[in-house]
Protein backbone atom coordinates (compact mmCIF):
# COMPACT_ATOMS: atom_id res chain seq x y z
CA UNK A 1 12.79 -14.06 8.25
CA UNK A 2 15.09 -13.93 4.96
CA UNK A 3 13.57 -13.75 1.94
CA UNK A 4 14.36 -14.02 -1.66
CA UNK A 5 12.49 -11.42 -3.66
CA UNK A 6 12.88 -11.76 -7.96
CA UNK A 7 11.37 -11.83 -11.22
CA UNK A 8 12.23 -14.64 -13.56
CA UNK A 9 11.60 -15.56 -17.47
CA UNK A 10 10.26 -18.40 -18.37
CA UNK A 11 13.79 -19.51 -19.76
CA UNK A 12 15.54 -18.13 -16.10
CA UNK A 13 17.01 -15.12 -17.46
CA UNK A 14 16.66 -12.64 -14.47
CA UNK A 15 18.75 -9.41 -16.11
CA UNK A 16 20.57 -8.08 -19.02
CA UNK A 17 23.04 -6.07 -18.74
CA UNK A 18 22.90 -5.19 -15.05
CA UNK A 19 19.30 -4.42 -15.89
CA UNK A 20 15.88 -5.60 -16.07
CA UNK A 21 14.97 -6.78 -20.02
CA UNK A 22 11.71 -5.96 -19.01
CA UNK A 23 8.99 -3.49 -18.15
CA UNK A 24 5.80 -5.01 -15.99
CA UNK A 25 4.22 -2.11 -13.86
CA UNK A 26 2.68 -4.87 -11.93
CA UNK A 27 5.40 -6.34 -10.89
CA UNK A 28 7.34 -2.65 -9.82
CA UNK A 29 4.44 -2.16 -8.09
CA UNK A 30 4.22 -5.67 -6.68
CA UNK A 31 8.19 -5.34 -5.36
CA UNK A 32 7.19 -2.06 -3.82
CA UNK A 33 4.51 -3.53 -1.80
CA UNK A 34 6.30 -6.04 -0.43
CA UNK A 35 9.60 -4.60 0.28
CA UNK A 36 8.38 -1.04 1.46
CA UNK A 37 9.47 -0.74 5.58
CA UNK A 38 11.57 -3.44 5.20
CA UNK A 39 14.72 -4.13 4.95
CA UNK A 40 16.58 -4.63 1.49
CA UNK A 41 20.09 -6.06 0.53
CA UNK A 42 21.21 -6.14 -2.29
CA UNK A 43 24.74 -6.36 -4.29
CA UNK A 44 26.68 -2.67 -5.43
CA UNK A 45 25.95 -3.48 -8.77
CA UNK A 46 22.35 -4.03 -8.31
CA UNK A 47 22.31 -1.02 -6.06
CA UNK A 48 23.91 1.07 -8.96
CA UNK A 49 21.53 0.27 -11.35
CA UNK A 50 18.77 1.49 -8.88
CA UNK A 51 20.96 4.26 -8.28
CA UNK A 52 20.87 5.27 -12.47
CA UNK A 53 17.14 4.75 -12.83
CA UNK A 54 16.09 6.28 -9.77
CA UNK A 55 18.93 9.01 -8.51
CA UNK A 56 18.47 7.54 -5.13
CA UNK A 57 18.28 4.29 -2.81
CA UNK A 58 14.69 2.65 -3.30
CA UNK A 59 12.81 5.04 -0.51
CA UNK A 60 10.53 3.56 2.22
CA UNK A 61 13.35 1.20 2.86
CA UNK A 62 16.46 0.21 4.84
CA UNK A 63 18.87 -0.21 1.94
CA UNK A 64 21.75 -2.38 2.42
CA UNK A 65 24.58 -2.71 0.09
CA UNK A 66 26.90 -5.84 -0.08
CA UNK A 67 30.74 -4.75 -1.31
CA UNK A 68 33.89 -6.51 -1.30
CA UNK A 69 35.22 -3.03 -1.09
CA UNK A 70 35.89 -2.09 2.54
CA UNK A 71 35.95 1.79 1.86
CA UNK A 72 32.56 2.05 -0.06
CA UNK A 73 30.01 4.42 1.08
CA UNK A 74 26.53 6.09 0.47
CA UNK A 75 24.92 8.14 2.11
CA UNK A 76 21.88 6.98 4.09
CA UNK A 77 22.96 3.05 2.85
CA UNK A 78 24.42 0.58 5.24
CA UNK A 79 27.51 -1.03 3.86
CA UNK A 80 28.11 -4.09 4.43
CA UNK A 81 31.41 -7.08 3.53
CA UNK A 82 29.63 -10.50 4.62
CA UNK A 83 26.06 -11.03 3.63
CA UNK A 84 25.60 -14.55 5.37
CA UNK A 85 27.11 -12.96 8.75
CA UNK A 86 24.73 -9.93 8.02
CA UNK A 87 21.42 -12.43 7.29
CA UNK A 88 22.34 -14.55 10.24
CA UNK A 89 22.77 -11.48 12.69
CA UNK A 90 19.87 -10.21 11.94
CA UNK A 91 17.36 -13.37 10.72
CA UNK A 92 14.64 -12.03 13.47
CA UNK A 93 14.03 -8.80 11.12
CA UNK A 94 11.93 -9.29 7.52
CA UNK A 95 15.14 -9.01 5.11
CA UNK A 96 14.38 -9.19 1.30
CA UNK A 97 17.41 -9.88 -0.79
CA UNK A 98 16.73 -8.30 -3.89
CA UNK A 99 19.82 -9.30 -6.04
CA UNK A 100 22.03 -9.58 -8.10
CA UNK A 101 22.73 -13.27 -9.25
CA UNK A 102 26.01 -13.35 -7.34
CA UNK A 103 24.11 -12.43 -3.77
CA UNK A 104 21.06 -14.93 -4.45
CA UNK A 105 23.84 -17.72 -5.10
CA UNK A 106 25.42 -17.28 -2.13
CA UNK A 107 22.39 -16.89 0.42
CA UNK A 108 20.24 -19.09 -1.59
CA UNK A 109 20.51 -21.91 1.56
CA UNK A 110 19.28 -19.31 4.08
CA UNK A 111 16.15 -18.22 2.59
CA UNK A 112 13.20 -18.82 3.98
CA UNK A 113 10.52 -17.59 1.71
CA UNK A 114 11.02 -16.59 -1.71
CA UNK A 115 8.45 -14.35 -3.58
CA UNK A 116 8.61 -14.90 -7.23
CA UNK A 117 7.19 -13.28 -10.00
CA UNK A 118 7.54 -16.30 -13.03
CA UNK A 119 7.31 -14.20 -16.49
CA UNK A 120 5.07 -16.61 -18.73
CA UNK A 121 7.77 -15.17 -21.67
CA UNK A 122 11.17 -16.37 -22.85
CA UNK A 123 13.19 -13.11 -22.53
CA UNK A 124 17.11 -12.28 -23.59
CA UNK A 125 19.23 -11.67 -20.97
CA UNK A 126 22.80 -12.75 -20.08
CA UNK A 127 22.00 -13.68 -16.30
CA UNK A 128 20.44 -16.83 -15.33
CA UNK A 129 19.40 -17.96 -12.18
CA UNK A 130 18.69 -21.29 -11.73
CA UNK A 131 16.24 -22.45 -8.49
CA UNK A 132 15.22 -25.82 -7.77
CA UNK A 133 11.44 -26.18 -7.19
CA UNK A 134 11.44 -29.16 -6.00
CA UNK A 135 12.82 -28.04 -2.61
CA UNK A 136 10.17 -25.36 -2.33
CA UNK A 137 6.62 -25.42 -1.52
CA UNK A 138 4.31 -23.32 -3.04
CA UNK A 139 1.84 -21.46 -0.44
CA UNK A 140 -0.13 -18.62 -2.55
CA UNK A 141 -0.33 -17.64 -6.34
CA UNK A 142 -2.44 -15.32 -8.34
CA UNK A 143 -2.22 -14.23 -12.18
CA UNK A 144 -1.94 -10.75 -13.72
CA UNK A 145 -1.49 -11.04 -17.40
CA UNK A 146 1.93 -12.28 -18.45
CA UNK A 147 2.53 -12.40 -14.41
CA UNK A 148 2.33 -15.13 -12.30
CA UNK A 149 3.14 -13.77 -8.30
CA UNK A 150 4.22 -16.84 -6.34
CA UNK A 151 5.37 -17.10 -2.59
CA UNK A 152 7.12 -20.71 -1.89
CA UNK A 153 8.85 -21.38 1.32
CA UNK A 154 11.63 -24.20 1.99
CA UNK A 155 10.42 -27.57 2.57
CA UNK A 156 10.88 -28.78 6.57
């Protein structure tokens, strides 16, 4: 199953920076719930920022890294050129792409579940994601502050 894993501001602003404009323990721990023993793909410049916070892929996980560049390695990372050809190989495993803007875009029609943690705040940012609702149907929720955790999946 592919699935879309991201936090959003109640204006869409999803990063600053190549960062988070934000700080929610909840949802860190929330992300690490879900995605721990899974599989993870993400874009190089979302994997660098992980990589500057943290030293180290996000642990627990099989961390995979989409580049344009065909000599780009890390150790203990698969690297990988074609993300659709990547999701569609491999759509029997639990895949959670965790970002960045660009990589959501372009997979955005082969998600199957998205998990969604809406930000009941207008944040600054300079990356916007925009996701239409109205194609989605919402199958759990619960609250946690300023947090509202959401799982939708596509509409049949």
């Amino acid at each position: 199953m592919i699935n879309l894993i991201v936090a959003i501001s109640k204006n869409g602003v999803i990063g600053k920076s190549n960062s988070l404009p934000w700080y929610y323990k909840e949802d860190l721990q929330y992300f690490k719930e879900i995605t721990t023993g899974k599989t993870i793909v993400m874009g190089k410049n979302t994997f660098n920022s992980i990589i500057s916070r943290n030293n180290n892929p996000l642990p627990n996980r099989n961390n995979v890294v989409v580049t344009r560049n065909v000599n780009y390695s890390y150790e203990g990372v698969v690297v990988i050129n074609d993300v659709k050809k990547y999701l569609l190989d491999n759509k029997d495993k639990d895949i959670f792409v965790i970002g960045g803007k660009q990589i959501y875009e372009e997979v955005y029609d082969l998600v199957d579940r998205f998990y969604i943690t809406h930000i009941n705040k207008d944040y600054d940012g300079d990356i916007v994601l925009n996701i239409d609702y109205s194609k989605l149907e919402l199958i759990k929720s619960f609250e946690k502050n300023e947090l509202t955790f959401a799982v939708y999946e596509r509409r049949k």
